[in-house]
PDB file of N, CA and C in Angstrom:
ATOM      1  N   UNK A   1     -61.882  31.242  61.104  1.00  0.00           N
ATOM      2  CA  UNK A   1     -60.840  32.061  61.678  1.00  0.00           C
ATOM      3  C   UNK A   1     -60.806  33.416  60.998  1.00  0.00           C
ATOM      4  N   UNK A   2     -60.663  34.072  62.007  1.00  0.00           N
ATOM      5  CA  UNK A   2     -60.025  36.082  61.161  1.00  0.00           C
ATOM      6  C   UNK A   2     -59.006  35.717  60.468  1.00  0.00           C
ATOM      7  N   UNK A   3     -59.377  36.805  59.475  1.00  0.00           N
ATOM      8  CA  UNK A   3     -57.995  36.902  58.845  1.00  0.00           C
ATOM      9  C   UNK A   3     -58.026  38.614  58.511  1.00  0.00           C
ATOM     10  N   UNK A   4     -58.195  39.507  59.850  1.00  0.00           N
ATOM     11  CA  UNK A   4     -58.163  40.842  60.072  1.00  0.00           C
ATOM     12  C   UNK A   4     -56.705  41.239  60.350  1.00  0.00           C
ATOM     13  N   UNK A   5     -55.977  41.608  60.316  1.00  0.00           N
ATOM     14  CA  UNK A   5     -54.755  42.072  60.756  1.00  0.00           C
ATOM     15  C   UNK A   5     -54.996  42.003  62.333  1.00  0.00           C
ATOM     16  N   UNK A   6     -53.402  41.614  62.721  1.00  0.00           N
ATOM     17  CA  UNK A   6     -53.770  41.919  64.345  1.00  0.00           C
ATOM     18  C   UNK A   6     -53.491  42.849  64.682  1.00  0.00           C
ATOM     19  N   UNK A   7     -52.994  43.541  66.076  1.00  0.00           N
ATOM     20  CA  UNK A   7     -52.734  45.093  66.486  1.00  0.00           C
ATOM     21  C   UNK A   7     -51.582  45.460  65.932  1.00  0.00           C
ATOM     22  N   UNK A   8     -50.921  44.786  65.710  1.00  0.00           N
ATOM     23  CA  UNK A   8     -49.377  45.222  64.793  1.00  0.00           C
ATOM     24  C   UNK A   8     -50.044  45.466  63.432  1.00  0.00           C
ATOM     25  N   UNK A   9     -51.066  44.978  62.871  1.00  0.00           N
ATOM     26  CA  UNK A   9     -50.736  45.228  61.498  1.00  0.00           C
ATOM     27  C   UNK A   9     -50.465  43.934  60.257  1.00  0.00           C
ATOM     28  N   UNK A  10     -50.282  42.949  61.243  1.00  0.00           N
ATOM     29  CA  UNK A  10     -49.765  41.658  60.409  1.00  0.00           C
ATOM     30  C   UNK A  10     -51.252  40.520  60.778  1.00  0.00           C
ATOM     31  N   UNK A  11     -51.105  39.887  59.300  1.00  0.00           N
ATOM     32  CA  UNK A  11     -52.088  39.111  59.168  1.00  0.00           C
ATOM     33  C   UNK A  11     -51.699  37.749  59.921  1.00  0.00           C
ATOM     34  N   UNK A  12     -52.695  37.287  60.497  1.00  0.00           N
ATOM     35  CA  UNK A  12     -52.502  36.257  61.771  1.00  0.00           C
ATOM     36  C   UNK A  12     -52.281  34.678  61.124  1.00  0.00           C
ATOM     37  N   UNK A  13     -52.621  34.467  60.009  1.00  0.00           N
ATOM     38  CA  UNK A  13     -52.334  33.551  59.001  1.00  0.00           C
ATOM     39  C   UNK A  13     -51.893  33.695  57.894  1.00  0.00           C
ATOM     40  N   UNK A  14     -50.451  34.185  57.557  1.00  0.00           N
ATOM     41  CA  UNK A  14     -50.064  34.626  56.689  1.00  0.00           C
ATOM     42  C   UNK A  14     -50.149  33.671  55.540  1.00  0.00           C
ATOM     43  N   UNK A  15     -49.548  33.789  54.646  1.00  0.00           N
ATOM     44  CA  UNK A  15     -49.497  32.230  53.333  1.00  0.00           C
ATOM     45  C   UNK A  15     -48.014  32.585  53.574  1.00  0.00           C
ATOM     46  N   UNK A  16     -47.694  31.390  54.314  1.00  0.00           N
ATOM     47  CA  UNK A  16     -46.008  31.046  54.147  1.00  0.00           C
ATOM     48  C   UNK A  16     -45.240  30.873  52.998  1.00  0.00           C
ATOM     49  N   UNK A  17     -45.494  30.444  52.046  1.00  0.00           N
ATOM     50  CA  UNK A  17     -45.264  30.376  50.794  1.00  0.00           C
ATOM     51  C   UNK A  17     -45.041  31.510  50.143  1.00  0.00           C
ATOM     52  N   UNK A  18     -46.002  32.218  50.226  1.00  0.00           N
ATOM     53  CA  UNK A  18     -45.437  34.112  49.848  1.00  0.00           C
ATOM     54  C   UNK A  18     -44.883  34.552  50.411  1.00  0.00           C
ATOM     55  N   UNK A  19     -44.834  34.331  51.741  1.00  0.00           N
ATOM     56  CA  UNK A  19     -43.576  35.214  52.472  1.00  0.00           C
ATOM     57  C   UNK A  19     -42.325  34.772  52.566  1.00  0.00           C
ATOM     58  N   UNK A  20     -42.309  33.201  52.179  1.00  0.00           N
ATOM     59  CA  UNK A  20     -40.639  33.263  51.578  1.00  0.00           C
ATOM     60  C   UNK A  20     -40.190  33.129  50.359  1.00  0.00           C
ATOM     61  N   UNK A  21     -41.037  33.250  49.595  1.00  0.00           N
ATOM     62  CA  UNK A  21     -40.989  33.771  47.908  1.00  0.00           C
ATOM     63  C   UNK A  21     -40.855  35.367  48.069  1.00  0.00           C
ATOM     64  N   UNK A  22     -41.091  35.847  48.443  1.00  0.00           N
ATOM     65  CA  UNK A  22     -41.171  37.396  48.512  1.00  0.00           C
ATOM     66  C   UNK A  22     -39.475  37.537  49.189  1.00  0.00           C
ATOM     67  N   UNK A  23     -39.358  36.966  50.233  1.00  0.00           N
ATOM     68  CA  UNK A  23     -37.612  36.845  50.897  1.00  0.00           C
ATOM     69  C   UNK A  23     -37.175  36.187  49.662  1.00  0.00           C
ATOM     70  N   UNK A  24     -36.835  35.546  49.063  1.00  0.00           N
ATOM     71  CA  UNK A  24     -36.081  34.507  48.206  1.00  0.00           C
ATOM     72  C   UNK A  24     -35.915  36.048  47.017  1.00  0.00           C
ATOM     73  N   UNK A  25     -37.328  36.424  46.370  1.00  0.00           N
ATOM     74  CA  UNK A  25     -37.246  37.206  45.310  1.00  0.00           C
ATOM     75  C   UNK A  25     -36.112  38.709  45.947  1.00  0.00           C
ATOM     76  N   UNK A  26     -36.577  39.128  47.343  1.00  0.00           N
ATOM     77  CA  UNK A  26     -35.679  40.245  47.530  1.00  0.00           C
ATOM     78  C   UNK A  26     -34.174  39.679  47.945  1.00  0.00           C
ATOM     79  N   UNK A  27     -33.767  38.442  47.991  1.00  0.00           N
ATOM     80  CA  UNK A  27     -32.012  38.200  48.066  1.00  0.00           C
ATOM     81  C   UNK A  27     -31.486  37.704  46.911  1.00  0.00           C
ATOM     82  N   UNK A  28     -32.697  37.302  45.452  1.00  0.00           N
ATOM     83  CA  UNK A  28     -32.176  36.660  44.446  1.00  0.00           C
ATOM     84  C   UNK A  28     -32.558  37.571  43.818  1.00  0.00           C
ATOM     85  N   UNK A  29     -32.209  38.944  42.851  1.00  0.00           N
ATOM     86  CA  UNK A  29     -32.950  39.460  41.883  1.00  0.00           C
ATOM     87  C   UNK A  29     -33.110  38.816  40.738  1.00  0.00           C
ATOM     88  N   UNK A  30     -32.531  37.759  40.488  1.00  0.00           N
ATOM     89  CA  UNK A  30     -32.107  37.186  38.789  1.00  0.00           C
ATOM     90  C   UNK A  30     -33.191  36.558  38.761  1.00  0.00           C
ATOM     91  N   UNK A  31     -33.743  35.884  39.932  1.00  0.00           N
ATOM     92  CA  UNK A  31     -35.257  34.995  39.804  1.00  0.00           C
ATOM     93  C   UNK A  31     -36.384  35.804  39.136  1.00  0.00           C
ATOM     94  N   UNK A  32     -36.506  35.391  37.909  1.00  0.00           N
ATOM     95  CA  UNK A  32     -38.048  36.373  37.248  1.00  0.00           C
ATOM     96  C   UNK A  32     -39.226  35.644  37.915  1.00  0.00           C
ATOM     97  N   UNK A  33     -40.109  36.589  37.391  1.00  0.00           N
ATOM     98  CA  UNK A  33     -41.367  36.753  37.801  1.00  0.00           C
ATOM     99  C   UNK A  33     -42.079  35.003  37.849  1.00  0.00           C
ATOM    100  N   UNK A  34     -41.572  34.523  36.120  1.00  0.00           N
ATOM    101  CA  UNK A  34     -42.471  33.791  36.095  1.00  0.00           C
ATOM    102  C   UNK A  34     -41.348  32.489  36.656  1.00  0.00           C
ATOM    103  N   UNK A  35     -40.327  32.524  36.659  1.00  0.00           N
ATOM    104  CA  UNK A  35     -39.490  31.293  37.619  1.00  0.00           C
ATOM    105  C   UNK A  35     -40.559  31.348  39.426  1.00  0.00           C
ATOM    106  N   UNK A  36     -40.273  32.544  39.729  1.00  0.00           N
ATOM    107  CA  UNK A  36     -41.496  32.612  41.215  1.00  0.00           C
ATOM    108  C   UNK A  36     -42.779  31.617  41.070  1.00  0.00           C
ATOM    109  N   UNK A  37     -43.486  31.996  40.053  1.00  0.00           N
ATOM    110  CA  UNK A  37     -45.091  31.579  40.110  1.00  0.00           C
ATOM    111  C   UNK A  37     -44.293  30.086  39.491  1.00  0.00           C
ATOM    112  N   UNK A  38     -43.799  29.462  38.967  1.00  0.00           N
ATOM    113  CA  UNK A  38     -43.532  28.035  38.863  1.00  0.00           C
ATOM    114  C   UNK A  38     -42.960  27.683  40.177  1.00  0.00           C
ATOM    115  N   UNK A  39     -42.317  27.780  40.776  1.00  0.00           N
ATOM    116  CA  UNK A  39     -41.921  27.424  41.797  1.00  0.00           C
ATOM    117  C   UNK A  39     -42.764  27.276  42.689  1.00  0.00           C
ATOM    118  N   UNK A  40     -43.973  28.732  42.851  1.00  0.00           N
ATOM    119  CA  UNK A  40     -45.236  28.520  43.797  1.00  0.00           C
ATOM    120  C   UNK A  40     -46.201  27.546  43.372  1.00  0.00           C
ATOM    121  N   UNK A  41     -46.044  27.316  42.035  1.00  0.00           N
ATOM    122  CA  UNK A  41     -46.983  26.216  41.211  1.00  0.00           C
ATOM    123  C   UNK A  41     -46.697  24.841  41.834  1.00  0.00           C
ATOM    124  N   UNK A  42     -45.096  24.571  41.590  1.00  0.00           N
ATOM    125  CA  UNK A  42     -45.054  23.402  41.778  1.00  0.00           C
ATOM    126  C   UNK A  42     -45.070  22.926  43.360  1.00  0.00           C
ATOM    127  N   UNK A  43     -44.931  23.699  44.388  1.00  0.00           N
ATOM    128  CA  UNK A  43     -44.975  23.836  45.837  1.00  0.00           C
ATOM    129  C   UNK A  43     -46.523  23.372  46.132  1.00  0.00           C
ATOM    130  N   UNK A  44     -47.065  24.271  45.910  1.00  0.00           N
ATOM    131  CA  UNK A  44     -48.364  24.214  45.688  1.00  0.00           C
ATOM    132  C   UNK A  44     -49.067  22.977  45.494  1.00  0.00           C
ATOM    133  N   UNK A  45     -48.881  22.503  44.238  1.00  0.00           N
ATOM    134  CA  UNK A  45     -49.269  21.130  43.670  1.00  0.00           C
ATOM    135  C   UNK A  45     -49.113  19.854  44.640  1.00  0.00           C
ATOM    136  N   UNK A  46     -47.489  19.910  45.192  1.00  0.00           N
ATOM    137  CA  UNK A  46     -46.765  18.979  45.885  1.00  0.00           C
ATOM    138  C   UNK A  46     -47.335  19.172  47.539  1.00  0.00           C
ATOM    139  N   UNK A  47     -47.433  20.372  47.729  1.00  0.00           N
ATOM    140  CA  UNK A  47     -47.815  20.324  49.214  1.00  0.00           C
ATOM    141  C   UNK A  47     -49.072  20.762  49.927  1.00  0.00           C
ATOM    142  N   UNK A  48     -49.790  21.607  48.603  1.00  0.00           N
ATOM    143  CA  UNK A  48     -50.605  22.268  48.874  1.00  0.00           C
ATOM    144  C   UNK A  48     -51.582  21.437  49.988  1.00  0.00           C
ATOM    145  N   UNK A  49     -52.659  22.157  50.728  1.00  0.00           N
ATOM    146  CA  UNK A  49     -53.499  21.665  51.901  1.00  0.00           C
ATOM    147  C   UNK A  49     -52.886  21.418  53.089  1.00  0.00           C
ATOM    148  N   UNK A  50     -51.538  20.807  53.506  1.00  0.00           N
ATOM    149  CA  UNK A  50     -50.986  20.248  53.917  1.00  0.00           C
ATOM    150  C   UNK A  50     -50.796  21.200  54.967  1.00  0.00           C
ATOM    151  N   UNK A  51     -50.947  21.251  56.378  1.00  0.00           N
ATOM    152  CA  UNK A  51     -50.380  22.172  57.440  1.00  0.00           C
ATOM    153  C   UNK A  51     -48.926  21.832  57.766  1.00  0.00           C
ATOM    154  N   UNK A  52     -48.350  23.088  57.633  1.00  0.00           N
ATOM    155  CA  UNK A  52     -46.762  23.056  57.775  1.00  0.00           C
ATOM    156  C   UNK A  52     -46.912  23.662  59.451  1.00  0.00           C
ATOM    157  N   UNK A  53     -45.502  23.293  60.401  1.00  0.00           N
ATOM    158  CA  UNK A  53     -45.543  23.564  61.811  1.00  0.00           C
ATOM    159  C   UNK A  53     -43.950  23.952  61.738  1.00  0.00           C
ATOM    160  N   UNK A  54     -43.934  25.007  61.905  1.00  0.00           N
ATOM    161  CA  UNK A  54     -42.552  25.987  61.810  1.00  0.00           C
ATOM    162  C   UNK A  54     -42.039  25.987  62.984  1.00  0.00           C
ATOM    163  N   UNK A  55     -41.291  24.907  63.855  1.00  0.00           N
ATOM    164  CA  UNK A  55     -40.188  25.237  65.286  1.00  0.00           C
ATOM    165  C   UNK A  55     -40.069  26.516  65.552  1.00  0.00           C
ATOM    166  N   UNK A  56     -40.064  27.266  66.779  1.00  0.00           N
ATOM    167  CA  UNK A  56     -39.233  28.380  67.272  1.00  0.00           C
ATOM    168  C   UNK A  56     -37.866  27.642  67.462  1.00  0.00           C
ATOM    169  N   UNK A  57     -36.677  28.123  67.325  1.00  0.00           N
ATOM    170  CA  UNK A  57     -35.478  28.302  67.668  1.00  0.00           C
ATOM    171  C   UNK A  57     -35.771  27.459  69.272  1.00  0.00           C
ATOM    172  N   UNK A  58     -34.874  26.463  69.409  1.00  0.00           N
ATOM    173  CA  UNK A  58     -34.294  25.861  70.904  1.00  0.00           C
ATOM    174  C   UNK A  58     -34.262  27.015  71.976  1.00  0.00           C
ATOM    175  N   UNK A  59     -34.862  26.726  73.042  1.00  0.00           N
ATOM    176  CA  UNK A  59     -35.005  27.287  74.155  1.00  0.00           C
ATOM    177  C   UNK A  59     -33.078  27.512  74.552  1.00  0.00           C
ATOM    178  N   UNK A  60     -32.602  28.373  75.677  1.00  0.00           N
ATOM    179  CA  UNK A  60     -31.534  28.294  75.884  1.00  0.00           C
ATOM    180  C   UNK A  60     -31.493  26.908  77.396  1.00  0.00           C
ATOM    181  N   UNK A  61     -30.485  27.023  78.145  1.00  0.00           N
ATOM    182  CA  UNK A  61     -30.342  25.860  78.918  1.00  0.00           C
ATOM    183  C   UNK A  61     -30.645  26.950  80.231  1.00  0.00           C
ATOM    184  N   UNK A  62     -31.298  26.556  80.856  1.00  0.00           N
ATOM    185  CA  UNK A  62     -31.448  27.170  82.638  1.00  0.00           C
ATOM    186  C   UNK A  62     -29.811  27.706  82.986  1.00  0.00           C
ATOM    187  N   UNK A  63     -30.063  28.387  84.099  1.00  0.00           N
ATOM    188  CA  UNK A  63     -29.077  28.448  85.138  1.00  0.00           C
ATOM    189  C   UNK A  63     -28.564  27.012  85.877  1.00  0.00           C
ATOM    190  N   UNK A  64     -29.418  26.206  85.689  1.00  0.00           N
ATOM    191  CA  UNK A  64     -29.031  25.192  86.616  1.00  0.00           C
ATOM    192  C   UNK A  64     -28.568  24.080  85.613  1.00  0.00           C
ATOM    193  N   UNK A  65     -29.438  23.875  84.758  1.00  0.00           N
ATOM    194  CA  UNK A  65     -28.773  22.777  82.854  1.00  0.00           C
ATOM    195  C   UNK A  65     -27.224  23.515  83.148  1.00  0.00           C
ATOM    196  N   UNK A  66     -27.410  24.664  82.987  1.00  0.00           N
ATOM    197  CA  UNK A  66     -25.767  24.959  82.376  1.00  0.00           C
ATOM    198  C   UNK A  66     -24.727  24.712  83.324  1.00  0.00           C
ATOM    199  N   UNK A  67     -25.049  25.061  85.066  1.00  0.00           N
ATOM    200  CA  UNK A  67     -24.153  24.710  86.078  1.00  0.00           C
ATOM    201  C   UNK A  67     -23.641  23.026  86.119  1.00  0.00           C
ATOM    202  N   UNK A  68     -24.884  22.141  85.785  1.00  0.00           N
ATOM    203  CA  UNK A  68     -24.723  20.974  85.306  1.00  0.00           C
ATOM    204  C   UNK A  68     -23.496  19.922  84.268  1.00  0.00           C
ATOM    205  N   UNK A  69     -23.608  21.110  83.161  1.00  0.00           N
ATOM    206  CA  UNK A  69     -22.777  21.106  82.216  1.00  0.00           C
ATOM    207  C   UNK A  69     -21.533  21.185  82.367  1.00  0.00           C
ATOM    208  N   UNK A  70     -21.201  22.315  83.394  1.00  0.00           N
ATOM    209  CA  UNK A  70     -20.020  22.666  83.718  1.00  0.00           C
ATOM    210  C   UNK A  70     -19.982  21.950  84.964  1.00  0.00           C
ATOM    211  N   UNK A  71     -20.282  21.216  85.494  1.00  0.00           N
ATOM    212  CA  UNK A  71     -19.964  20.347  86.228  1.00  0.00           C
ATOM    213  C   UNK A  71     -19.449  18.897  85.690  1.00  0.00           C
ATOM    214  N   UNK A  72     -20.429  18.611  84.428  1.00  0.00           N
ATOM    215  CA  UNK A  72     -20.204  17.548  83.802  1.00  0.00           C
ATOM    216  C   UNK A  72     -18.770  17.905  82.772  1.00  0.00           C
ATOM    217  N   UNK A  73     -18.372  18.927  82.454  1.00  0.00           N
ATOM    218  CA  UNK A  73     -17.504  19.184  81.562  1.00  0.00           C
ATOM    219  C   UNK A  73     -16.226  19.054  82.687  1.00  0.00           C
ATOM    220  N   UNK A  74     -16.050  19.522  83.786  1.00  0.00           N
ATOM    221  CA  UNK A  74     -15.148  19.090  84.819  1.00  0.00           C
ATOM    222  C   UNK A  74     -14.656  17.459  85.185  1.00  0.00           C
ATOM    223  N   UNK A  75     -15.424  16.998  84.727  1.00  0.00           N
ATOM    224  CA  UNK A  75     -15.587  14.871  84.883  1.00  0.00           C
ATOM    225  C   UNK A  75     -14.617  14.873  83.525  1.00  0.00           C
ATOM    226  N   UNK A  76     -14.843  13.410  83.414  1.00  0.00           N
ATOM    227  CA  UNK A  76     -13.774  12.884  82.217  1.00  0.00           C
ATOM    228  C   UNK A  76     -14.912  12.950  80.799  1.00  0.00           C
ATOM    229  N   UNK A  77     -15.620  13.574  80.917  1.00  0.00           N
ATOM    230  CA  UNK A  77     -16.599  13.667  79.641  1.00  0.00           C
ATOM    231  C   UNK A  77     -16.069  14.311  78.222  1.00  0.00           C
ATOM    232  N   UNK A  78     -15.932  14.099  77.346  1.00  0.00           N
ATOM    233  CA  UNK A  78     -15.088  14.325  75.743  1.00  0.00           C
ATOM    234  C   UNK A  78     -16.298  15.421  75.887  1.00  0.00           C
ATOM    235  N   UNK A  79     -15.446  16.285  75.348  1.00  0.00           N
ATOM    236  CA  UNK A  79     -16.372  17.466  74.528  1.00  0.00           C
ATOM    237  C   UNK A  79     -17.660  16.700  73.323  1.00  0.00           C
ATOM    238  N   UNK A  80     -17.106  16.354  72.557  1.00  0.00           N
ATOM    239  CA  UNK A  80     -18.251  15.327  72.037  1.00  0.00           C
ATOM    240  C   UNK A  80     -19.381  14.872  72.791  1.00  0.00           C
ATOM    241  N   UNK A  81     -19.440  14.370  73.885  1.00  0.00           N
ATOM    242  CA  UNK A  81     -20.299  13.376  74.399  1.00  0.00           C
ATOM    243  C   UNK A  81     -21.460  14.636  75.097  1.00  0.00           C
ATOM    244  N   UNK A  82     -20.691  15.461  75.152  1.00  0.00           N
ATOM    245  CA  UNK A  82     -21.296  17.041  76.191  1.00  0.00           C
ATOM    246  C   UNK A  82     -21.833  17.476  74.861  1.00  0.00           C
ATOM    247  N   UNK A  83     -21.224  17.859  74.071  1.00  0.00           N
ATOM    248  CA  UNK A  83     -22.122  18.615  72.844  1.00  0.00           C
ATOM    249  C   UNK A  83     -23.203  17.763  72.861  1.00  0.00           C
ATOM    250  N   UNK A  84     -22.828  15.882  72.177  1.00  0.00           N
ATOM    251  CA  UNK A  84     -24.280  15.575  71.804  1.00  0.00           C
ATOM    252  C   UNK A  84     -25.482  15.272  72.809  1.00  0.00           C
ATOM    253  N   UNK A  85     -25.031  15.356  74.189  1.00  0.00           N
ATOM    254  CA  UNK A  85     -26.077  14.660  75.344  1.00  0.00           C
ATOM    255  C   UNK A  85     -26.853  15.766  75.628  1.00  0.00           C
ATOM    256  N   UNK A  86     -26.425  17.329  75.559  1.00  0.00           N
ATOM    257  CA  UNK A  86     -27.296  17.967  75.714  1.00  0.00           C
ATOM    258  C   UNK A  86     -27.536  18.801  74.386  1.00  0.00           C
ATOM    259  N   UNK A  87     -27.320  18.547  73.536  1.00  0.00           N
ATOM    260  CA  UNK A  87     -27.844  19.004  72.005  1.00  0.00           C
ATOM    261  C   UNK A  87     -27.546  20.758  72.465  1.00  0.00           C
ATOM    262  N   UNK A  88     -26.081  20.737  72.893  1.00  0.00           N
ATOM    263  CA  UNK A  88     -25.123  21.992  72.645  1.00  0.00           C
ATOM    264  C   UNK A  88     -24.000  22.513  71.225  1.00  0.00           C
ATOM    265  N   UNK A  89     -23.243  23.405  71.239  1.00  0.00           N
ATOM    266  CA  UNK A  89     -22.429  23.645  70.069  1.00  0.00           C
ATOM    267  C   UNK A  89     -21.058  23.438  71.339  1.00  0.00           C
ATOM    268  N   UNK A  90     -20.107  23.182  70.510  1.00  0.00           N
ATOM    269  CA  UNK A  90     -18.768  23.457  71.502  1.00  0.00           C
ATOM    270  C   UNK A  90     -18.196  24.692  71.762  1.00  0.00           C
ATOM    271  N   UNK A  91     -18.971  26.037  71.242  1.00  0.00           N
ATOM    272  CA  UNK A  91     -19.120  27.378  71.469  1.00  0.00           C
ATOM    273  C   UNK A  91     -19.626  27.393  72.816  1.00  0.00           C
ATOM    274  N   UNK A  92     -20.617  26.821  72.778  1.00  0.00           N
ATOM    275  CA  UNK A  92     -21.791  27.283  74.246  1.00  0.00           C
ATOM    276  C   UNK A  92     -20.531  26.008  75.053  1.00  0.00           C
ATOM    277  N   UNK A  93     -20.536  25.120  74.905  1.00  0.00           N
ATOM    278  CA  UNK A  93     -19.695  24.352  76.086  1.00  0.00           C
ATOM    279  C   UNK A  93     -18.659  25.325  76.177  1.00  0.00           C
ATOM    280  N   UNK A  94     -17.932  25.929  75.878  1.00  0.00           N
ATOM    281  CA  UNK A  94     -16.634  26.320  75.973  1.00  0.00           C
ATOM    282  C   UNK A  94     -16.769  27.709  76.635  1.00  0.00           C
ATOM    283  N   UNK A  95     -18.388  27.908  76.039  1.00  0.00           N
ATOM    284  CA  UNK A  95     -18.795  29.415  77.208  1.00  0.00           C
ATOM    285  C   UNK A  95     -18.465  29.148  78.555  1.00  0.00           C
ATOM    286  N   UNK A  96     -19.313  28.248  79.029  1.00  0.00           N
ATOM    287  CA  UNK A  96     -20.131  27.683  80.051  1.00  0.00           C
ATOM    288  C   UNK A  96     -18.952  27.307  80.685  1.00  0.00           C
ATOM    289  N   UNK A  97     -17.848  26.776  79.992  1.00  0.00           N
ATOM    290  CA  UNK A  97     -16.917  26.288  81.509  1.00  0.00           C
ATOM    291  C   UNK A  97     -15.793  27.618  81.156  1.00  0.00           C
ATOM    292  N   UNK A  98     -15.838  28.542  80.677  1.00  0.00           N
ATOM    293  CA  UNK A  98     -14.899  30.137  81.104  1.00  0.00           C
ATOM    294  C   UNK A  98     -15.443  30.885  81.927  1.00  0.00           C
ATOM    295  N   UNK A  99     -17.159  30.715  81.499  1.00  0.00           N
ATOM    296  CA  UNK A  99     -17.690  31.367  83.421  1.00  0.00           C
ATOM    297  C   UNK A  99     -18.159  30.775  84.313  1.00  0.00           C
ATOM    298  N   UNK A 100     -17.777  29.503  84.424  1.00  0.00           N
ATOM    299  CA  UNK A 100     -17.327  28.826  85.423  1.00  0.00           C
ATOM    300  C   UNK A 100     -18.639  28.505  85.836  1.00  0.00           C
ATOM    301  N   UNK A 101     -18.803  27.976  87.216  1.00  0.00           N
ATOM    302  CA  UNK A 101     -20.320  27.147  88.146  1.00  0.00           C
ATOM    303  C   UNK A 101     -20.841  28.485  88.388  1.00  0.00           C
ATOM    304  N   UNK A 102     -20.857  29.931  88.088  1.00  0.00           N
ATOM    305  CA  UNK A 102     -21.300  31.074  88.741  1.00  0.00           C
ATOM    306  C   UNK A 102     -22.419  31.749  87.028  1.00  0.00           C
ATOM    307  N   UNK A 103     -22.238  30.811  86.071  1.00  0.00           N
ATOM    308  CA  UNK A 103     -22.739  31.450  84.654  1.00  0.00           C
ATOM    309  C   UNK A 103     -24.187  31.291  84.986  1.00  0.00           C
TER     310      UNK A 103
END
C-alpha cells in the first residue's frame, strides 16, 4: 500500500496511536514527554499488530424511519421502548413528534 499523502495532504494510513497521543498531549499539557512514549509503549506492547476498525458515527433515520416513529410515538408506546427499539435519544424522539408526520 502507498503511504504518499493523498490530494488533501493527509497520509492515507495514518498511525492512530499518534494521532490521538498528539490530541491527548494538545488537551493535557501536564502529560510529559516521557509519560506519552510509556503510554505508546505500553499500547503498543498490548495491542500492537492488531487492526483496529474505527465506526463512523450512526447514520441518521430516513424520512420515512422517522414518519414511522412518529407514528409509533402516537400508539401507547413509553418513550423508553421508542428510544430503545430504534437506538434513538429522547431528544431526537421528542424532535420527531414537534414536527409532526411532515419532518
Amino acid at each position: 500500500m502507498s503511504t504518499k499523502p493523498d490530494g488533501r495532504g493527509l497520509d492515507p494510513e495514518p498511525d492512530i496511536l499518534q494521532v490521538v497521543l498528539l490530541r491527548v498531549r494538545a488537551a493535557t499539557p501536564l502529560l510529559t514527554d516521557e509519560q506519552a512514549r510509556q503510554i505508546e509503549d505500553d499500547v503498543r506492547a498490548e495491542l500492537g499488530g492488531l487492526r483496529v476498525r474505527i465506526p463512523k458515527r450512526k447514520k441518521h433515520p430516513s424520512r420515512e424511519q422517522r414518519q414511522a416513529i412518529f407514528q409509533e410515538a402516537m400508539g401507547n408506546a413509553s418513550d423508553e421502548e421508542l428510544t430503545d427499539r430504534h437506538g434513538i435519544s429522547r431528544r431526537s424522539l421528542y424532535r420527531y413528534v414537534k414536527l409532526g408526520s411532515g419532518n
